[in-house]
Protein backbone atom coordinates (compact mmCIF):
# COMPACT_ATOMS: atom_id res chain seq x y z
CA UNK A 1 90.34 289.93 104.80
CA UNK A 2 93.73 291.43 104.44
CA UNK A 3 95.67 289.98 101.19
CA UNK A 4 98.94 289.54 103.72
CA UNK A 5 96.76 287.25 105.88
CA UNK A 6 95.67 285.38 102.55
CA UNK A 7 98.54 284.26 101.31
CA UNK A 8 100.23 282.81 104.04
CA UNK A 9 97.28 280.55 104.62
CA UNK A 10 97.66 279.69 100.90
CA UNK A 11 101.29 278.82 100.91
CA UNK A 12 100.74 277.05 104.20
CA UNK A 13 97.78 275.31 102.84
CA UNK A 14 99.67 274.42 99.50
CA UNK A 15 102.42 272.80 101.84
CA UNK A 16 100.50 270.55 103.70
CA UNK A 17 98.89 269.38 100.56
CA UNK A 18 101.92 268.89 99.01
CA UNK A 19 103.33 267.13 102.28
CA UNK A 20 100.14 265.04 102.43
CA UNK A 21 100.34 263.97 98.96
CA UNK A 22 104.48 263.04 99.65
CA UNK A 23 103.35 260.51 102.12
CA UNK A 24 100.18 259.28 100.62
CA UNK A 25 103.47 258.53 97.23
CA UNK A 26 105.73 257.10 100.15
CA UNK A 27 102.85 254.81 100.96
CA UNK A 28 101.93 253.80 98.35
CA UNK A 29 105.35 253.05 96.78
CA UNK A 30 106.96 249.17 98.19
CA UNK A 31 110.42 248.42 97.05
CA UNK A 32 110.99 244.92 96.04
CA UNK A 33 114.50 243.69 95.47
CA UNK A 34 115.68 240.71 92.92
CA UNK A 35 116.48 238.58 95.91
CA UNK A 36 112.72 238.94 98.19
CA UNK A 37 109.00 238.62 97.83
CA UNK A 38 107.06 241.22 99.26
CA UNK A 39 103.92 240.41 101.07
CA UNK A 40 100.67 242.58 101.14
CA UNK A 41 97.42 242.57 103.40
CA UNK A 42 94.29 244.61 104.03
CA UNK A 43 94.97 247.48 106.45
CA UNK A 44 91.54 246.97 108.23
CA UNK A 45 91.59 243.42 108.75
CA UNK A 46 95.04 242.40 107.91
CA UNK A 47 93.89 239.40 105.93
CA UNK A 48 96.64 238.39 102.89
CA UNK A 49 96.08 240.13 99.28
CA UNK A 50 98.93 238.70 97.52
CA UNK A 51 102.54 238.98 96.87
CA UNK A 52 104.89 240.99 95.37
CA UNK A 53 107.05 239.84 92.55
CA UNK A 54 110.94 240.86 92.93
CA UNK A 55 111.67 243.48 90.30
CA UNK A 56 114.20 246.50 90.28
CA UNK A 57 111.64 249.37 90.32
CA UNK A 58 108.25 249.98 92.73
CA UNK A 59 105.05 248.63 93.28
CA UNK A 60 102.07 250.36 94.14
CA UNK A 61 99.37 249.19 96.75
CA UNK A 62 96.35 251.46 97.93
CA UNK A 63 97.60 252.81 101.46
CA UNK A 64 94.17 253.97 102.77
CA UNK A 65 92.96 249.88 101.83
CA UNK A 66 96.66 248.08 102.13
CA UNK A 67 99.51 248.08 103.87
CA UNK A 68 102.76 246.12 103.05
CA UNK A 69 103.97 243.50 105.14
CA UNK A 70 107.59 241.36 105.92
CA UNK A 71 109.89 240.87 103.06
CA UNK A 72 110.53 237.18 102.32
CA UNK A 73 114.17 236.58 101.17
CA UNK A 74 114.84 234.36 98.13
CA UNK A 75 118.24 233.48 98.68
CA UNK A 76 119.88 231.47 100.96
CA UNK A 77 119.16 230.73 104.36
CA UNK A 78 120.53 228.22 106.90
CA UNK A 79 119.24 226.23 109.77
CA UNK A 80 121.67 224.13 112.34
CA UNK A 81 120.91 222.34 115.70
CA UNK A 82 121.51 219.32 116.81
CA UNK A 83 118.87 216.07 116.99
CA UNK A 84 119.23 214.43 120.81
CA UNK A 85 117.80 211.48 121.61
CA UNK A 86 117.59 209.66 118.65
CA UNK A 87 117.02 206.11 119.25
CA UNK A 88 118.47 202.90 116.94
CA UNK A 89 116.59 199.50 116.17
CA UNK A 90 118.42 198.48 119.31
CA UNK A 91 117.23 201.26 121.32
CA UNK A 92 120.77 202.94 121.70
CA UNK A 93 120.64 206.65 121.74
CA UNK A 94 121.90 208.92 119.94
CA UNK A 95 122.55 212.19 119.14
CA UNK A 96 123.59 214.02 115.29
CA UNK A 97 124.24 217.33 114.50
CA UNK A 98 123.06 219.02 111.00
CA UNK A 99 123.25 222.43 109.04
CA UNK A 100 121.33 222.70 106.06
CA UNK A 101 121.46 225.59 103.38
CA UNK A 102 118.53 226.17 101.34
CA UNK A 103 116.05 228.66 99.77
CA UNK A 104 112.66 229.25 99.26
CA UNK A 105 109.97 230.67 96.36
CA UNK A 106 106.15 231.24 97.61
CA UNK A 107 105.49 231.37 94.16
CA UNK A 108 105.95 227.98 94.15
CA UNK A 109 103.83 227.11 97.05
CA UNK A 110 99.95 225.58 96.51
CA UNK A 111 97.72 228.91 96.37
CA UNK A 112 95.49 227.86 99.67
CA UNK A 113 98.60 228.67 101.58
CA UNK A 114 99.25 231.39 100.11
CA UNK A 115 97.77 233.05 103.71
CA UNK A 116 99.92 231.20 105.87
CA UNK A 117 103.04 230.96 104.08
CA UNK A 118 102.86 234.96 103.91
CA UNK A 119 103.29 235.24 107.70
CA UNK A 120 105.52 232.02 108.23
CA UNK A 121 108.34 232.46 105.58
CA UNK A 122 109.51 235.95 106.19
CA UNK A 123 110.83 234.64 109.88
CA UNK A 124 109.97 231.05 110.86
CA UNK A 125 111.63 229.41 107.29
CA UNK A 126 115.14 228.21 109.33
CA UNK A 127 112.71 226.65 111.92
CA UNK A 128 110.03 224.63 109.63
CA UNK A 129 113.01 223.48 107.39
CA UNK A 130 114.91 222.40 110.67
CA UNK A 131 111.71 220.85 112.08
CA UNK A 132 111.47 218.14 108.84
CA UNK A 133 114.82 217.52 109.58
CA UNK A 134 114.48 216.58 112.97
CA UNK A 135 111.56 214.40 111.90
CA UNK A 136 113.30 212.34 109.40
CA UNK A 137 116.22 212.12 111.16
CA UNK A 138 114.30 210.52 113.61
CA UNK A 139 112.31 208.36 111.45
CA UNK A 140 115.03 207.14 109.47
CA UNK A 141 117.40 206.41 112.58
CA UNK A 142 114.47 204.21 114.35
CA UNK A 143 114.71 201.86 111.27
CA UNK A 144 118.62 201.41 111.19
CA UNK A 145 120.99 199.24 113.78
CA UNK A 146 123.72 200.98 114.99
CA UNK A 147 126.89 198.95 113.21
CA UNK A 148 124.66 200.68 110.19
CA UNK A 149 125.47 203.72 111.39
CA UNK A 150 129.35 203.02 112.14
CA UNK A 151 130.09 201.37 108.61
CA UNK A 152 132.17 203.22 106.37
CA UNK A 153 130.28 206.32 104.25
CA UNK A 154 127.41 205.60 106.79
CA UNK A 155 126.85 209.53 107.26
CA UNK A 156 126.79 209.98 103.70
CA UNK A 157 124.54 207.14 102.53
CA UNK A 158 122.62 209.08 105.48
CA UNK A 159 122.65 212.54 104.05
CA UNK A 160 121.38 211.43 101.37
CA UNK A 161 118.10 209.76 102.48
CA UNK A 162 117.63 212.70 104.69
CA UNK A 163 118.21 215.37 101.85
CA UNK A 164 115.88 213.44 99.55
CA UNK A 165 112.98 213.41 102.03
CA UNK A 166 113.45 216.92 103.97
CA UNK A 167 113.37 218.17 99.76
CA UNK A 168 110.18 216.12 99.60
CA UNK A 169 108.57 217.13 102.94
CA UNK A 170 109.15 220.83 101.90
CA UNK A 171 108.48 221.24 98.56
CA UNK A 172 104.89 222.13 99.28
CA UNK A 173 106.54 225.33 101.60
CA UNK A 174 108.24 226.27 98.58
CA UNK A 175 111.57 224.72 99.55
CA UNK A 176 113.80 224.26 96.55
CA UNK A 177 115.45 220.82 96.19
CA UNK A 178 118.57 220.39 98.76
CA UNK A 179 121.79 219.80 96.75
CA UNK A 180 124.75 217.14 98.14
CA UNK A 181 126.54 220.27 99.32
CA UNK A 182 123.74 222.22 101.64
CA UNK A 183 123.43 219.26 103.60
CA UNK A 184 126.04 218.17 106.03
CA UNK A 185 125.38 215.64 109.19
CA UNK A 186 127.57 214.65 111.70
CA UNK A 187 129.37 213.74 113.88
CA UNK A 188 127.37 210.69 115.18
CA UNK A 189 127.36 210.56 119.09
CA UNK A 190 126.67 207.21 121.19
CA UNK A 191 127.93 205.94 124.28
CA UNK A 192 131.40 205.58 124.63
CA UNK A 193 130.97 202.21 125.63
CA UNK A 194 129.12 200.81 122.57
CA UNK A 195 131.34 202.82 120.29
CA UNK A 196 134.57 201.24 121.64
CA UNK A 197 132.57 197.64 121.15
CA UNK A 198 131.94 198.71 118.33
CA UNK A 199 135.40 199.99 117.18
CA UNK A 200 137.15 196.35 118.99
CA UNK A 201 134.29 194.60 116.32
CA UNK A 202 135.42 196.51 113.39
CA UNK A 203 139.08 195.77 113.99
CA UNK A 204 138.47 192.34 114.59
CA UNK A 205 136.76 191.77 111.48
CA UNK A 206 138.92 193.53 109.58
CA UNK A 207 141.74 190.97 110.91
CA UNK A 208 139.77 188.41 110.03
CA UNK A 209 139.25 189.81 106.31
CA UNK A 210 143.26 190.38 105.94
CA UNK A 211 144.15 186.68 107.29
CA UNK A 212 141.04 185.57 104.92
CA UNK A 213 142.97 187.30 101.55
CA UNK A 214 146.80 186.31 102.69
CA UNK A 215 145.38 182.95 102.78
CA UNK A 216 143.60 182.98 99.33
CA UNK A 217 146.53 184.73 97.64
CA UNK A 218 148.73 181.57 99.31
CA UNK A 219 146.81 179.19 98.15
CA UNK A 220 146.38 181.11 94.43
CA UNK A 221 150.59 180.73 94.62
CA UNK A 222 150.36 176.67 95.89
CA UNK A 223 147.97 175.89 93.32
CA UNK A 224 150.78 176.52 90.22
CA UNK A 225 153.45 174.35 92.08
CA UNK A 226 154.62 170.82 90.77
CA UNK A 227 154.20 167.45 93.58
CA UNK A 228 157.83 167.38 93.55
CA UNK A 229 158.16 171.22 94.26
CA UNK A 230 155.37 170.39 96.95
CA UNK A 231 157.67 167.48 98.08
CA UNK A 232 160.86 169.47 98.77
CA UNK A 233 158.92 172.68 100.33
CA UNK A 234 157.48 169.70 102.61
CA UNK A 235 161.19 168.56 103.47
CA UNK A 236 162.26 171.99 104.07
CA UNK A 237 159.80 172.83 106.34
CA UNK A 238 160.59 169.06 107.67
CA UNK A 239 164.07 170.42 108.43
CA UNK A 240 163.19 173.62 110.05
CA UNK A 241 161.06 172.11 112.48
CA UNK A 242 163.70 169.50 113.53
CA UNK A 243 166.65 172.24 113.52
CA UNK A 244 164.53 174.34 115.94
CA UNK A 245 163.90 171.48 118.58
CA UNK A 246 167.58 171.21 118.55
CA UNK A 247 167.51 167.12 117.70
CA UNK A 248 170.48 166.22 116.25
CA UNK A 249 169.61 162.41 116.02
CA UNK A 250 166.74 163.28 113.99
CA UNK A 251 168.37 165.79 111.79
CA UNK A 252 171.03 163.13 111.12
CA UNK A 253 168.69 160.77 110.05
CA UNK A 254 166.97 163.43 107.91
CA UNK A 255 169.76 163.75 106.01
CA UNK A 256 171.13 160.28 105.66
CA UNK A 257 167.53 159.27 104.15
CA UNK A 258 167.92 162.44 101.43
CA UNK A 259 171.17 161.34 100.29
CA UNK A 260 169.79 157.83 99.68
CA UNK A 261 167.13 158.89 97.83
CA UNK A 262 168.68 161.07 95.86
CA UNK A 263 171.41 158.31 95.18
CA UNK A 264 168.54 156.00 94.30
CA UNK A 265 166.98 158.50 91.79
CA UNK A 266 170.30 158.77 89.98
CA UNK A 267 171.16 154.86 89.47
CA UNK A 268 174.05 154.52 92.13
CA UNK A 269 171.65 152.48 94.73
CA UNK A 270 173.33 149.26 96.01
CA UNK A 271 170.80 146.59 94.35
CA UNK A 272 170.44 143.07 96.01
């Protein structure tokens, strides 16, 4: 065989090795940044092998065995809706909107899952978060009445029963615990008509509380007078009410009984 037929089927064999061996390295080689997991399973089957740590360099799986699946991110992530149809002790619906932030570790997560959280996570974590939110929302509405829900911090004192059971419910998906400020509910909807019963209640009582304390500080003020301060106010007040029926006869008399008593209490009665 002629050399100048040889060597071209060298050179061209030495490049598709070389090529070959480039993709077999490309394969084999997963990037895993500091902020995701990375996910592996069998190529044949595509059962779960195990996860990939976050690390600034590669990691190396067998292609012609494994293949490399979704990314799951570690940072945050965010889930929002809105829960319709809630229903009070009562029975009154209604509805409450929510956005949680949050973020997730499979590490974390009991190893029998390990399958199932490997599929789920990378792309269904916004909806099984939001789910458990739903669900306590709906539990813990159920058990309330509704002026519960229209008192004052009634959204927060609810935020915070929902944040400590959604971080419960999801702790076995890896969830990490919701803070104060990746939780935020509201506004609370009802029916116009019960909220404006409700709002005429609130303002009722709350007259009712302010007449309540004017009275107690009036009677905190009474309770240092003298009897004979208590005696003139009593005139005085005596007075005003005949001066604004307009009688002069008993006005007259009013007076005429004053000035004897006062002349009594200072010795210049007339004495019988």
């Amino acid at each position: 065989m002629s050399v100048w037929l040889i060597v071209p089927l060298l050179i061209t064999l030495v490049v598709l090795i070389g090529y070959g061996l480039l993709r077999y390295i490309k394969a084999a080689q997963v990037i895993v940044g500091e902020l995701e997991v990375g996910t592996v399973f069998t190529r044949r089957e595509g059962d779960f092998i195990r996860f990939l740590k976050p690390k600034s360099g590669s990691h190396w799986i067998r292609p012609l065995a494994e293949k490399a699946g979704d990314k799951i991110p570690l940072g945050n992530q965010t889930t929002s809706g809105t829960c319709e149809e809630l229903r009070t002790k009562e029975g009154i619906p209604l509805s409450i909107n929510y956005n949680v932030s949050f973020s997730v570790d499979p590490f974390k997560t009991p190893e029998g899952i390990h399958n199932r959280m490997a599929r789920a996570l990378p792309k269904f974590a916004p909806n099984m978060v939001g789910s458990r939110v739903k669900h306590v929302l709906r539990h813990l509405v159920e058990q309330k009445c509704i002026e519960e829900l229209y008192q004052e911090d009634a959204v927060k004192k609810l935020e915070k029963e929902v944040r400590d059971e959604v971080s419960r419910r999801s702790e076995a998906i890896g969830v990490a615990p919701i803070s104060a400020t990746n939780m935020k509910l509201g506004p609370i909807r009802m029916p116009p008509q019960v909220e404006k019963a409700l709002k005429s209640d609130y303002e009722r009582k709350l007259q009712t509380a302010t007449s309540i304390d004017a009275l107690e500080r009036l009677h905190a003020v009474i309770s240092k007078f003298k009897e004979t301060d208590m005696e003139r106010l009593s005139e005085l007040e005596r007075l005003r009410v005949i001066e604004n029926s307009g009688s002069l006869v008993y006005l007259m008399d009013s007076l005429v009984k004053k000035v004897r008593e006062t002349a009594v209490a200072n010795g210049n009665g007339e004495h019988r």
